[in-house]
C-alpha atoms as a PDB file:
ATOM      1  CA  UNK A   1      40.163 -57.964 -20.996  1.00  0.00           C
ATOM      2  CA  UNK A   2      36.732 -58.139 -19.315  1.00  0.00           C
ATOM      3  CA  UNK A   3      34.914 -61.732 -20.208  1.00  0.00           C
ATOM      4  CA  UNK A   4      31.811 -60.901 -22.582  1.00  0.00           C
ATOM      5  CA  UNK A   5      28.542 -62.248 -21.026  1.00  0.00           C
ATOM      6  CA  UNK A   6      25.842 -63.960 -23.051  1.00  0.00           C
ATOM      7  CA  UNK A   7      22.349 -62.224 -23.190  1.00  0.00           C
ATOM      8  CA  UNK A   8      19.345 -65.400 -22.765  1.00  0.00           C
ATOM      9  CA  UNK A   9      19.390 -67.872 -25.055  1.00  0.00           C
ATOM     10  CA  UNK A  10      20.401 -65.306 -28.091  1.00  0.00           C
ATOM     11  CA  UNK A  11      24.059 -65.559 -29.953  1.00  0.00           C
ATOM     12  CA  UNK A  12      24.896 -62.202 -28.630  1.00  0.00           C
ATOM     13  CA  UNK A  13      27.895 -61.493 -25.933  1.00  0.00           C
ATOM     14  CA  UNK A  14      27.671 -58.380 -24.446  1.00  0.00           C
ATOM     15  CA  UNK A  15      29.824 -56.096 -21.870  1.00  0.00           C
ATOM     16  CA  UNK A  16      28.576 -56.347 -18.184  1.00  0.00           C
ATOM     17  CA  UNK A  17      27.694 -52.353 -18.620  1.00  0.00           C
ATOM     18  CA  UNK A  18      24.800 -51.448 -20.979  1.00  0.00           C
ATOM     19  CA  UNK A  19      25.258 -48.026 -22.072  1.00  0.00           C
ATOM     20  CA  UNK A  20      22.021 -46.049 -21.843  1.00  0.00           C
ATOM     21  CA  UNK A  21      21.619 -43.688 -24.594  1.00  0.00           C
ATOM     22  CA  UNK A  22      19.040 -41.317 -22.929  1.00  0.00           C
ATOM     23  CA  UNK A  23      21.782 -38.391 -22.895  1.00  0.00           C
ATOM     24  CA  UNK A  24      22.518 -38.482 -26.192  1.00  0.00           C
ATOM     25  CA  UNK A  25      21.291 -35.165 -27.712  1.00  0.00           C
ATOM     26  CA  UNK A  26      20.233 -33.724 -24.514  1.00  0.00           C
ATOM     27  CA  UNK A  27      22.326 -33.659 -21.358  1.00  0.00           C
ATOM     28  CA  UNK A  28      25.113 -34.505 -23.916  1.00  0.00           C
ATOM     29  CA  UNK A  29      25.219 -32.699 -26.838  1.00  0.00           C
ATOM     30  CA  UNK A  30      26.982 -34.933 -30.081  1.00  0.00           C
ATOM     31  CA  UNK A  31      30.369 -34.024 -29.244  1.00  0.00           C
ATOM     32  CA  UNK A  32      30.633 -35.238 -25.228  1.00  0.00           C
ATOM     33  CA  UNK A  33      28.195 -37.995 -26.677  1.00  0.00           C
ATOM     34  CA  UNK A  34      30.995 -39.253 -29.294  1.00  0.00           C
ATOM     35  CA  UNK A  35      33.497 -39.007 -26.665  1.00  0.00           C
ATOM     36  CA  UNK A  36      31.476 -41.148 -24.292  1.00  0.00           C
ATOM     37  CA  UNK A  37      30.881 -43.491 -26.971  1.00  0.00           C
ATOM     38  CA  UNK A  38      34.712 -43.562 -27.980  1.00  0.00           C
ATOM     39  CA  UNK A  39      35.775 -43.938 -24.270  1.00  0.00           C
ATOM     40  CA  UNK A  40      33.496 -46.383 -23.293  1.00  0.00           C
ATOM     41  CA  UNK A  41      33.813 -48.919 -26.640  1.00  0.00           C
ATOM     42  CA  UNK A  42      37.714 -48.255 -25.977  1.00  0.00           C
ATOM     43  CA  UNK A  43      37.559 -50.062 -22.261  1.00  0.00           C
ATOM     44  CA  UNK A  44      35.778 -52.785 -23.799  1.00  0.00           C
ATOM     45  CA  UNK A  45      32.049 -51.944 -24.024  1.00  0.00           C
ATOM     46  CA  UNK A  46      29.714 -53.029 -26.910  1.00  0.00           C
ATOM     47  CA  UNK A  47      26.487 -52.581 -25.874  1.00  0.00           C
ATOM     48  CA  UNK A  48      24.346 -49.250 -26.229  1.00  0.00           C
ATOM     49  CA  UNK A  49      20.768 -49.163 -25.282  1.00  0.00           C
ATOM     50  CA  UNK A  50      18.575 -46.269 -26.768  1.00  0.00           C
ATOM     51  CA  UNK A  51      15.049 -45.859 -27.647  1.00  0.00           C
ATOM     52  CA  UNK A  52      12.912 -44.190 -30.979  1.00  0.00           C
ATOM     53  CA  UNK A  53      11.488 -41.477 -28.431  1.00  0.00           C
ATOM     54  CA  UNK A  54      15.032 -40.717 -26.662  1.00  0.00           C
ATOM     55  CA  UNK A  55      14.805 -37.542 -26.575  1.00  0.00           C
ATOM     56  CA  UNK A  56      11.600 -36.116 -27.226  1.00  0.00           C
ATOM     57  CA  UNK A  57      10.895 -34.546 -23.429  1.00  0.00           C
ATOM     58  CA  UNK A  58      13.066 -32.026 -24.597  1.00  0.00           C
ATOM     59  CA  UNK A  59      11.950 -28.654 -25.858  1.00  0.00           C
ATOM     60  CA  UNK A  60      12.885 -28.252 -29.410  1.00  0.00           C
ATOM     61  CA  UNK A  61      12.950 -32.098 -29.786  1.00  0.00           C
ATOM     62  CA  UNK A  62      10.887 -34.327 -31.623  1.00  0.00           C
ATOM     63  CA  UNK A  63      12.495 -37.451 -30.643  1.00  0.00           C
ATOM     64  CA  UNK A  64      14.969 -40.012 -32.282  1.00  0.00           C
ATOM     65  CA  UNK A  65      17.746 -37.649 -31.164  1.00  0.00           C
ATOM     66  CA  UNK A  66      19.806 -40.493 -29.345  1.00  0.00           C
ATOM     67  CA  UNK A  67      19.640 -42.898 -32.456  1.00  0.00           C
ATOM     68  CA  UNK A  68      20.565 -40.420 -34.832  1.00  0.00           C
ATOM     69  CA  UNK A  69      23.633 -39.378 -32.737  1.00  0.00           C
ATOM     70  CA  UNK A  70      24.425 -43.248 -32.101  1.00  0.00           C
ATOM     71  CA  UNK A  71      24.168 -43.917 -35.980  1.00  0.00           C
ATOM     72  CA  UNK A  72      26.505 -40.631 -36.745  1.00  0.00           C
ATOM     73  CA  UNK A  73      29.155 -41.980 -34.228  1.00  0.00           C
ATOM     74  CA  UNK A  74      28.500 -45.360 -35.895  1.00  0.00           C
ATOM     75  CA  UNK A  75      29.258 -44.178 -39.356  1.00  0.00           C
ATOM     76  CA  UNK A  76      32.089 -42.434 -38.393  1.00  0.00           C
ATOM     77  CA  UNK A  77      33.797 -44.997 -36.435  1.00  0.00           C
ATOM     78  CA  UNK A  78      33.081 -47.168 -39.050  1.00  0.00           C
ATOM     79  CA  UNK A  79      32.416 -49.888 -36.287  1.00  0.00           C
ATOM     80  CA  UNK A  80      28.680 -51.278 -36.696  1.00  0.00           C
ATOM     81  CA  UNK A  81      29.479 -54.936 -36.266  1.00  0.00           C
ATOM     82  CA  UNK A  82      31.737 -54.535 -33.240  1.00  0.00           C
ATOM     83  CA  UNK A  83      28.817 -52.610 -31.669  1.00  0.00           C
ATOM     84  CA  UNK A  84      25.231 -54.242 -30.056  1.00  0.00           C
ATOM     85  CA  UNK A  85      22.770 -51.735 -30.282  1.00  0.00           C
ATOM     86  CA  UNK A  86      19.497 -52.152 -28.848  1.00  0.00           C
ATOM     87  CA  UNK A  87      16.469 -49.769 -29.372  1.00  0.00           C
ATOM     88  CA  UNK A  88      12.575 -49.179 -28.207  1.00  0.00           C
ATOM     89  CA  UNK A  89       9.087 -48.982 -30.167  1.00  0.00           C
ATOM     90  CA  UNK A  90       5.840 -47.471 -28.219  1.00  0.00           C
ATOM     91  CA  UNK A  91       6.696 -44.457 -27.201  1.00  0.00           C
ATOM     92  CA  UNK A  92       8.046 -41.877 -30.466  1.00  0.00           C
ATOM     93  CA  UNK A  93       5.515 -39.571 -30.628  1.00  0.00           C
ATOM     94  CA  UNK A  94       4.943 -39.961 -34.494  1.00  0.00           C
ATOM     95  CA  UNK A  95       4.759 -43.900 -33.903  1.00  0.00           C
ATOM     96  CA  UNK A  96       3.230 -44.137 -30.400  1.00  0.00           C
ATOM     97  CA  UNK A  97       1.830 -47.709 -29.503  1.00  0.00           C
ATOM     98  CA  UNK A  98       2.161 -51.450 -30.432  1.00  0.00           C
ATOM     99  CA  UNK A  99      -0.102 -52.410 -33.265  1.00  0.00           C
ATOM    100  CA  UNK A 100       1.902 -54.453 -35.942  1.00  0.00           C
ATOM    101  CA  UNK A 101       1.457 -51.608 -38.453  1.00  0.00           C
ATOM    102  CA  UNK A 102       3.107 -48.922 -36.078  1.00  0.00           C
ATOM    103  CA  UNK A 103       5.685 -51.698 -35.037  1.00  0.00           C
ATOM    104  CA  UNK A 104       6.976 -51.934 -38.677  1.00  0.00           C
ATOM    105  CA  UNK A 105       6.968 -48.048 -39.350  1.00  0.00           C
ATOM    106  CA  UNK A 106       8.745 -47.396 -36.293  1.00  0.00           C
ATOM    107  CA  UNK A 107      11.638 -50.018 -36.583  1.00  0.00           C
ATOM    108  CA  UNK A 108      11.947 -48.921 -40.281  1.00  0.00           C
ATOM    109  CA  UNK A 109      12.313 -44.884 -39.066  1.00  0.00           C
ATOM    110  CA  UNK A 110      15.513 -46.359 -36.131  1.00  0.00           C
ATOM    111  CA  UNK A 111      16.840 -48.208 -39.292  1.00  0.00           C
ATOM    112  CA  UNK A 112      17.101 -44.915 -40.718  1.00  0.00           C
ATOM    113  CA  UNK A 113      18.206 -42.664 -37.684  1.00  0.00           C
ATOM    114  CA  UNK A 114      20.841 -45.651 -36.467  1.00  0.00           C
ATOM    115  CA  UNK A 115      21.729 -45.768 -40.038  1.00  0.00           C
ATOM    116  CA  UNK A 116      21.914 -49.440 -40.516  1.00  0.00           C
ATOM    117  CA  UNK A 117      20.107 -52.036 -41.742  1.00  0.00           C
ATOM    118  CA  UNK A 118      19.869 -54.270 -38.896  1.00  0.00           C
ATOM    119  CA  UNK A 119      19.147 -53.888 -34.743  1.00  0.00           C
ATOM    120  CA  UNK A 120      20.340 -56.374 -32.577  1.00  0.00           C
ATOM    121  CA  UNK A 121      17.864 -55.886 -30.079  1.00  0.00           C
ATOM    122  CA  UNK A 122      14.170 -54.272 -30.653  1.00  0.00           C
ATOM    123  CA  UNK A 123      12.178 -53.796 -27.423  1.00  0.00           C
ATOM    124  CA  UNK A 124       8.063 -52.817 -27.248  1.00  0.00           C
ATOM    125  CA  UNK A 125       9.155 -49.947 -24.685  1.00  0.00           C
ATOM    126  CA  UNK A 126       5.911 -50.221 -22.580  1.00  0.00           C
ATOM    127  CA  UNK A 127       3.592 -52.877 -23.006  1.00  0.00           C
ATOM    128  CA  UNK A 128       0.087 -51.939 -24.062  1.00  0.00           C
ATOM    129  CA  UNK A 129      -2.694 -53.951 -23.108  1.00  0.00           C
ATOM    130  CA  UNK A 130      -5.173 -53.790 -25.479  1.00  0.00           C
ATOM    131  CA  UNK A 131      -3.076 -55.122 -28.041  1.00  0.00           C
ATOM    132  CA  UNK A 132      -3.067 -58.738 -27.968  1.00  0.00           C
ATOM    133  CA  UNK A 133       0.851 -60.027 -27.421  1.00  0.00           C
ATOM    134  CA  UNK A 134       0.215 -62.582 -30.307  1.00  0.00           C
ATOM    135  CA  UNK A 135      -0.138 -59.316 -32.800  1.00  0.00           C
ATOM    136  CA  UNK A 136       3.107 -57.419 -30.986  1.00  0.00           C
ATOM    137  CA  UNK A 137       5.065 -60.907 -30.926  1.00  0.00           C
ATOM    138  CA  UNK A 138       3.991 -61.577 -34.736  1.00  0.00           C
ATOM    139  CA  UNK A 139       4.785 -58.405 -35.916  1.00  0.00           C
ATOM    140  CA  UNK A 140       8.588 -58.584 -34.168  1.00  0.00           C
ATOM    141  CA  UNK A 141       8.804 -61.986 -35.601  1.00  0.00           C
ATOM    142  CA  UNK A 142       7.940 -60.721 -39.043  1.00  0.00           C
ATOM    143  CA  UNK A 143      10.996 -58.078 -38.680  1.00  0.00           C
ATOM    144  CA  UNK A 144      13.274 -60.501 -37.727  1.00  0.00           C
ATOM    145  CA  UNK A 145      12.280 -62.999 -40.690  1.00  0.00           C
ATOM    146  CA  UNK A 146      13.030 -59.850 -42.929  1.00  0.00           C
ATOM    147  CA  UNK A 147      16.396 -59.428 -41.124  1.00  0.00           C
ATOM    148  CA  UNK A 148      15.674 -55.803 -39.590  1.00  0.00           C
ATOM    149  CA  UNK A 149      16.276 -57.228 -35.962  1.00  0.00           C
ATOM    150  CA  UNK A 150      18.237 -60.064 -34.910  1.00  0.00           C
ATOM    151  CA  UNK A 151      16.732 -60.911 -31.536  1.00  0.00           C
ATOM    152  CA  UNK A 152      13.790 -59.530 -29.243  1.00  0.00           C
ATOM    153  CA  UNK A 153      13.430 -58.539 -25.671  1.00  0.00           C
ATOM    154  CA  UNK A 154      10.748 -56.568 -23.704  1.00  0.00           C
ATOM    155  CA  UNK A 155      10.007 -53.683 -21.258  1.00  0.00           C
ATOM    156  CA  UNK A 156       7.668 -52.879 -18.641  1.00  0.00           C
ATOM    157  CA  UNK A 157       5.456 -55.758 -19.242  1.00  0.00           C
ATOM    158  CA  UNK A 158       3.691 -57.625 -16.388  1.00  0.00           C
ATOM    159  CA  UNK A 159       4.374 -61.321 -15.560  1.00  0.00           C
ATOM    160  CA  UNK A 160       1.304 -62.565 -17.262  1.00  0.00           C
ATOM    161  CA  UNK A 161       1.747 -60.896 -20.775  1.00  0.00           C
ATOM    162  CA  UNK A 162       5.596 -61.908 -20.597  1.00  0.00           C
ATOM    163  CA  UNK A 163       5.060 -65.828 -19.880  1.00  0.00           C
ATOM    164  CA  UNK A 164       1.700 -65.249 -22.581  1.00  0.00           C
ATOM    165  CA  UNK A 165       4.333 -64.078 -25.390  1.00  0.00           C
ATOM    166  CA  UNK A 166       6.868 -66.571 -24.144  1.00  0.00           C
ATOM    167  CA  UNK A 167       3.748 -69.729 -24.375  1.00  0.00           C
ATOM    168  CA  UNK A 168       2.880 -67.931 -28.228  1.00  0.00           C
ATOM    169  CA  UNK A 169       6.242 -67.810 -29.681  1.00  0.00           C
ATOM    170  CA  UNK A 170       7.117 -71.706 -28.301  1.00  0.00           C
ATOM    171  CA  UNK A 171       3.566 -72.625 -29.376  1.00  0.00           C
ATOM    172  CA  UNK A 172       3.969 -71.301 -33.177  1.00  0.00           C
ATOM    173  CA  UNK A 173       7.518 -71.422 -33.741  1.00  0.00           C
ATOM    174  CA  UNK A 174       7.966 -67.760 -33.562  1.00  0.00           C
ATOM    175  CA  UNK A 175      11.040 -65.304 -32.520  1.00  0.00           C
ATOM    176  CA  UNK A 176      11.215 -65.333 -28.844  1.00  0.00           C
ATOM    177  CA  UNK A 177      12.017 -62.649 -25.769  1.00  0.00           C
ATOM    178  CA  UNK A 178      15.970 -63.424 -25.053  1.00  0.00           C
ATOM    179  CA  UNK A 179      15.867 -60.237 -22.711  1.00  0.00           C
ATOM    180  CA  UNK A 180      14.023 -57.975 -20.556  1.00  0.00           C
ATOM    181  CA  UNK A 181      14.333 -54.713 -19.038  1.00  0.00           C
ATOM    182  CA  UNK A 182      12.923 -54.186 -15.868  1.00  0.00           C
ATOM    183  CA  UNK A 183      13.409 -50.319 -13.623  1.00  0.00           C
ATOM    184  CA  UNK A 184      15.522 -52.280 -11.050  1.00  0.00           C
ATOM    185  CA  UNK A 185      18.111 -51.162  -7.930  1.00  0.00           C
ATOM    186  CA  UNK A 186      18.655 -51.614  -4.664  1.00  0.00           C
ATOM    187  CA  UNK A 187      16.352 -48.699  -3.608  1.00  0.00           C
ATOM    188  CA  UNK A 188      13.700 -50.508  -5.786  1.00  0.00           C
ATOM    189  CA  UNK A 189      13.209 -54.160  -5.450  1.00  0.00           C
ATOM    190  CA  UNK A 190      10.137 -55.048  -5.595  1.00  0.00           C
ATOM    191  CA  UNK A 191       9.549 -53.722  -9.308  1.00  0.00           C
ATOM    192  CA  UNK A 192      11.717 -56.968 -10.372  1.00  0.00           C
ATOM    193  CA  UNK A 193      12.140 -58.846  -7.854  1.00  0.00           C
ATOM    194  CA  UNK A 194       9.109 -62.047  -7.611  1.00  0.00           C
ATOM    195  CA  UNK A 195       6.688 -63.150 -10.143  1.00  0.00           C
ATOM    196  CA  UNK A 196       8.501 -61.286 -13.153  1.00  0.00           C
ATOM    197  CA  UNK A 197      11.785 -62.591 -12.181  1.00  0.00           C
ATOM    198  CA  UNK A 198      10.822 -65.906 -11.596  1.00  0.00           C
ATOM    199  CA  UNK A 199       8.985 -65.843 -15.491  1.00  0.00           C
ATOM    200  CA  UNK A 200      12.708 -64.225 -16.395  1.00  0.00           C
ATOM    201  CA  UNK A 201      14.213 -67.199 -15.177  1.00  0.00           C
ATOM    202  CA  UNK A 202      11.882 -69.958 -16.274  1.00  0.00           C
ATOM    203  CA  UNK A 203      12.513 -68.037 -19.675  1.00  0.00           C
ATOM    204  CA  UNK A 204      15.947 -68.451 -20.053  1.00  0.00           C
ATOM    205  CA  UNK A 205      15.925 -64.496 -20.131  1.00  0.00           C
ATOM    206  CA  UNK A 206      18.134 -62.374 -19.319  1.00  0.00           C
ATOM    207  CA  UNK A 207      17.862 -59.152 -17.195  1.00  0.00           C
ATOM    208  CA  UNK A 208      19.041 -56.120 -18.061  1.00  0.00           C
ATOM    209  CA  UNK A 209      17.769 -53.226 -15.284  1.00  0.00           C
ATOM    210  CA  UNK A 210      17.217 -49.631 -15.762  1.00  0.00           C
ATOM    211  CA  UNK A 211      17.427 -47.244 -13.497  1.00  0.00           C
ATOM    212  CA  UNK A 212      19.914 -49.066 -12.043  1.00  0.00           C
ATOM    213  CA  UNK A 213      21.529 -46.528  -9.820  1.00  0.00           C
ATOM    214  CA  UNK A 214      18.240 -44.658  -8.940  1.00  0.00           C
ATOM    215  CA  UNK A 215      18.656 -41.599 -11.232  1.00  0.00           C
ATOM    216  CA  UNK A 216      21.956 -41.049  -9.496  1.00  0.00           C
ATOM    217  CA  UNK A 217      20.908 -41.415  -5.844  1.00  0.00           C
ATOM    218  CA  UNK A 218      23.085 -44.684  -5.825  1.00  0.00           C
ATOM    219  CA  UNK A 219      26.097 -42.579  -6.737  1.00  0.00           C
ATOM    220  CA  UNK A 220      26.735 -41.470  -3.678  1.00  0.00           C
ATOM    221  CA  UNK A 221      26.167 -37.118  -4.631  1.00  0.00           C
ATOM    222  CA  UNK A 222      23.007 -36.576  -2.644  1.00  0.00           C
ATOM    223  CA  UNK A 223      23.671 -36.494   0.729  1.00  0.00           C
ATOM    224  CA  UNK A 224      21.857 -34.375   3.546  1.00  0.00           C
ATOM    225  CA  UNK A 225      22.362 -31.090   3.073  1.00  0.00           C
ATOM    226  CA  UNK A 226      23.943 -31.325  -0.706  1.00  0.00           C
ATOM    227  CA  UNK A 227      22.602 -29.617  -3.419  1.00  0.00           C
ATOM    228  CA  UNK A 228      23.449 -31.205  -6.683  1.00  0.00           C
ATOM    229  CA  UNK A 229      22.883 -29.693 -10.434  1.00  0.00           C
ATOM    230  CA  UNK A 230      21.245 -31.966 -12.212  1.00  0.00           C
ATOM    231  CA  UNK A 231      18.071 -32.473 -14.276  1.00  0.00           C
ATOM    232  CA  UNK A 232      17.297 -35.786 -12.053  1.00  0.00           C
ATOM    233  CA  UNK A 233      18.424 -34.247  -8.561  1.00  0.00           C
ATOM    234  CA  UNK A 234      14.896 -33.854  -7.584  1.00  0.00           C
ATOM    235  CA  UNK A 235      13.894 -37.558  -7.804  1.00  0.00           C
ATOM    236  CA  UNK A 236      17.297 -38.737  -6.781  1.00  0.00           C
ATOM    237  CA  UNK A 237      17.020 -36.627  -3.443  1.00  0.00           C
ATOM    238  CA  UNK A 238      13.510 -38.344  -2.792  1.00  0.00           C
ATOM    239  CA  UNK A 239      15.312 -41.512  -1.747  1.00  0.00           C
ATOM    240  CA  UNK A 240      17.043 -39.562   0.711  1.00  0.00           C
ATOM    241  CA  UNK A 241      13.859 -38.759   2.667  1.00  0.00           C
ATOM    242  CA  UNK A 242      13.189 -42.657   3.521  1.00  0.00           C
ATOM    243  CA  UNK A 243      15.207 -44.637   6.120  1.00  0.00           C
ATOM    244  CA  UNK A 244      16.044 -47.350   3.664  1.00  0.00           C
ATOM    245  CA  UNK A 245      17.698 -44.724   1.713  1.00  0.00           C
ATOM    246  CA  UNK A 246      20.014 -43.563   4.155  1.00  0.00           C
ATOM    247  CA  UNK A 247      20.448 -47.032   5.296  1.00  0.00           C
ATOM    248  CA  UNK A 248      21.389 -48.316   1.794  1.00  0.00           C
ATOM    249  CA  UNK A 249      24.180 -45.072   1.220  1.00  0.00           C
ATOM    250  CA  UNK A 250      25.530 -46.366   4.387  1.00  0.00           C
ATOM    251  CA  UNK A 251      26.356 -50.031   3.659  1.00  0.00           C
ATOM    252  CA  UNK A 252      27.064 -49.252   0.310  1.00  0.00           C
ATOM    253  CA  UNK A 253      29.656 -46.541   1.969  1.00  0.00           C
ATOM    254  CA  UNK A 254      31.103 -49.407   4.245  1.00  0.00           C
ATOM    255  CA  UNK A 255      31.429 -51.866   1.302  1.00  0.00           C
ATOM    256  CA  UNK A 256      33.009 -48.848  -1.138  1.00  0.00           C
ATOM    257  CA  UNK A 257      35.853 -48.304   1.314  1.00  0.00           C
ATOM    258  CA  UNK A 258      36.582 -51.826   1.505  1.00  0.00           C
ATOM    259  CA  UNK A 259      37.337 -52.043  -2.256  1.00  0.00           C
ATOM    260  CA  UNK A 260      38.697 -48.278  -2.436  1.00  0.00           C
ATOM    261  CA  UNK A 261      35.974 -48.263  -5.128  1.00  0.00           C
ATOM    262  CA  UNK A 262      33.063 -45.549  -6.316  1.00  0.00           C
ATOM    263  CA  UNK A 263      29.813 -46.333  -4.368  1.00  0.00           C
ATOM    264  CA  UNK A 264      27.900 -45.953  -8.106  1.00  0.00           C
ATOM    265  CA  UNK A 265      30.219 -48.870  -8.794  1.00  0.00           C
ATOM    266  CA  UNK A 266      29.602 -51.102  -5.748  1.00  0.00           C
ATOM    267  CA  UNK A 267      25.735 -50.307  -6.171  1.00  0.00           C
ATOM    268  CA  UNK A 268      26.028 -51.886  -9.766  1.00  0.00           C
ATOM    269  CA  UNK A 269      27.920 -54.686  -8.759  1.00  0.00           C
ATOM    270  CA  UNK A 270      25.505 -55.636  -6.460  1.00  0.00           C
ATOM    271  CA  UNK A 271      23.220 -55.620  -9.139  1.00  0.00           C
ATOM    272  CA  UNK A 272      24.889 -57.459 -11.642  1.00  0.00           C
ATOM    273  CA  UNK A 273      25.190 -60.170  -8.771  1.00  0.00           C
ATOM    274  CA  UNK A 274      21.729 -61.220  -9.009  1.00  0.00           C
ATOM    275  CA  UNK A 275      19.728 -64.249 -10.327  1.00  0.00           C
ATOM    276  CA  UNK A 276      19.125 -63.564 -14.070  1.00  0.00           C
ATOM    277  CA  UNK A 277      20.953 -60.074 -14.718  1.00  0.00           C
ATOM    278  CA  UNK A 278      23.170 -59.847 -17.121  1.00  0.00           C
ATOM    279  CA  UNK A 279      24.366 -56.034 -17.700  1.00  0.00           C
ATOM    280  CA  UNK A 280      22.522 -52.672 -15.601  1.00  0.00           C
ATOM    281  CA  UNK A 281      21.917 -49.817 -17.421  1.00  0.00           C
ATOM    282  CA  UNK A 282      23.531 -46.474 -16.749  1.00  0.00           C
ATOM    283  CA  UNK A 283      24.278 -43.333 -18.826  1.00  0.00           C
ATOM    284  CA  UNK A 284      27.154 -41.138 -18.391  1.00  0.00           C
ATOM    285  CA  UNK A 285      26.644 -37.399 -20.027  1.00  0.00           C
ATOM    286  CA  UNK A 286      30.424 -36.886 -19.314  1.00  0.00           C
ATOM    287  CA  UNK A 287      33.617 -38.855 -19.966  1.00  0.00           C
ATOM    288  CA  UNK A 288      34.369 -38.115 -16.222  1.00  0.00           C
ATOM    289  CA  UNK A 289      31.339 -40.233 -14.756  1.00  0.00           C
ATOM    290  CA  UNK A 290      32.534 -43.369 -16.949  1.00  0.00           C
ATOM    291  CA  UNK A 291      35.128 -44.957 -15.086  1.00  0.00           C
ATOM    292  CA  UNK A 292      32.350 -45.235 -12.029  1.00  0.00           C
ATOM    293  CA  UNK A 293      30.685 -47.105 -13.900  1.00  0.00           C
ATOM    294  CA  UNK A 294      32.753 -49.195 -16.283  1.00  0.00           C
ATOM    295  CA  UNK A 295      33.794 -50.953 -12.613  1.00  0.00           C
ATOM    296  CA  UNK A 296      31.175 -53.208 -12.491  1.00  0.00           C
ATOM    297  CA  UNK A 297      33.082 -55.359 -14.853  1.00  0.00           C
ATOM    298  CA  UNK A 298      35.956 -55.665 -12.855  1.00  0.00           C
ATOM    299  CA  UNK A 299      34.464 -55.363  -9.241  1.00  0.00           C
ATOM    300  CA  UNK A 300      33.430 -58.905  -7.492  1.00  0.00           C
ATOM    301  CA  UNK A 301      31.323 -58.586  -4.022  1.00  0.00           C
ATOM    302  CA  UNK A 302      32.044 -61.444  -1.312  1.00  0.00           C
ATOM    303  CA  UNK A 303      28.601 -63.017  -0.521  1.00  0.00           C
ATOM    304  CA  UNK A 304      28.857 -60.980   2.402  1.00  0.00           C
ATOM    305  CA  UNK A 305      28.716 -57.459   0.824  1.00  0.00           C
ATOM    306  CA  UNK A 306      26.159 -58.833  -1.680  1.00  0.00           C
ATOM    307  CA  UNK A 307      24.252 -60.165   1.869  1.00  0.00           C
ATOM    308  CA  UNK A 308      25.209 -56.609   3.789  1.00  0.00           C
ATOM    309  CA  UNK A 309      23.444 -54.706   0.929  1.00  0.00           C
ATOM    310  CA  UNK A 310      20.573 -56.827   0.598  1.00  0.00           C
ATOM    311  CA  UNK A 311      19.307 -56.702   4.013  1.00  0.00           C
ATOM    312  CA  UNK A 312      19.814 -52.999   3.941  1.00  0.00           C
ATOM    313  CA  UNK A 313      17.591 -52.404   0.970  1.00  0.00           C
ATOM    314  CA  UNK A 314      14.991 -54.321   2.462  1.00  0.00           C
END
């Protein structure tokens, strides 16, 4: 059975794959979203990552789609303690921003969706400036005083608010960031990769990337002259245009063979290879695209793949 990896300094042990919920209850309606779910908790996985505005880009939507599914798959299973489920506040657009008021609505309205009365992991989904980090990190703190979230972790947050809510919650005692979740891939380095890393590390944090195989680019599908049907193709087919694109398909190509494996999983290996991460993120809106990415917890890189792919991505 795969070895369970600890997230930061928190009590939780999580599966090298973090699920990503963004799917659920759009490119996967509830029944290919339960059979995800049931596939990918029965190879071992524990960890689902979701958000209160998942999926609210979607006509007809409203957002809190992906929770409620999660929390109907939850209660059906009957499985909420075997299961780490992490979630987002900032971007619902009923709750939108970061004040401590809108903080405790929103995690009460998952609670609800999810269907439990605890999340293991609450994110601010997008940092927002004006609010100072000692209300956002107070506010957290107060939730996980009252038991609604066991541990804290942040999102698209810049090196000097992360170490500032770090220096606040050491200074006053208060719950602290054991994770963070930075867009993050061998296509896009530099988004991670310096300053926030190195307050990651300092941190004890640990890192858990989205957009880890560059809206599907990293799988390997888009190649010159493919079309592929998907709501992401267009972005995905961007990286294609660059030379480090092309470049990166074709060492992760060489390295794939090598280990008879999917390129989508050699690309997450890779990532799960570096200093401070700890699980990528990647949805599957099918059972079939699963087993791609369930590799990464099986797949280990020499230090000469993990070198080979470096220099090509940069």
């Amino acid at each position: 059975m795969t070895s369970l990896r600890k997230l930061g300094r928190s009590d939780l042990e999580i599966f090298p794959l973090n699920l990503g919920g963004n799917v659920f209850g759009w490119t996967a309606d509830e029944a290919t979203s339960f059979a995800v779910l049931d596939a990918y908790t029965a190879a071992g996985g524990n960890f689902v990552d979701t958000a209160d505005s998942y999926t609210a880009w979607v006509e007809g939507n409203k957002g809190g789609e992906s929770e409620t599914v999660i929390g109907k798959w939850v209660k059906a299973r009957g499985n909420r303690s075997d299961v780490v489920i992490a979630t987002k506040v900032s971007q619902h657009p009923e709750y939108p921003g970061l004040s401590a008021v809108n903080i405790k609505a929103a995690a009460d309205a998952s609670l609800s969706r999810l269907g439990t009365d605890y999340i293991d992991l609450y994110y601010p989904h997008f940092d927002q400036v004006e609010v100072p980090v000692e209300e956002i990190v107070g506010a957290l703190d107060e939730l996980v005083k009252a038991g609604k979230v066991r541990h804290i972790a942040a999102s698209n947050i810049s090196p000097e608010r992360l170490q500032a809510s770090l220096d606040f919650s050491d200074r006053e005692g208060l719950a602290r960031y054991v994770a963070i979740q930075p867009h993050y891939n061998l296509v896009s380095r530099d988004t991670y990769e310096g300053e926030l890393r190195d307050v990651a590390e300092r941190g004890g944090l640990s890192a858990l990337p989205y957009f880890s195989l560059a809206a599907g680019f990293l799988t390997g599908k888009y190649r010159p002259g493919t079309t592929v049907d998907s709501p992401r193709a267009g972005r995905a087919a961007q990286y294609l245009e660059s030379e480090r694109g092309r470049r990166v398909l074709s060492a992760l190509d060489e390295v794939a063979q090598a280990h008879e494996a999917p390129v989508a999983t050699v690309a997450l290996a890779w990532l799960a290879a570096q200093p401070t991460v700890a699980a990528p993120i990647a949805s599957a809106r099918t059972v079939d695209q699963l087993p791609a990415l369930l590799g990464v917890a099986e797949l280990e890189l020499t230090d000469a793949e993990i070198a080979k792919l470096t220099d090509a991505s940069a």
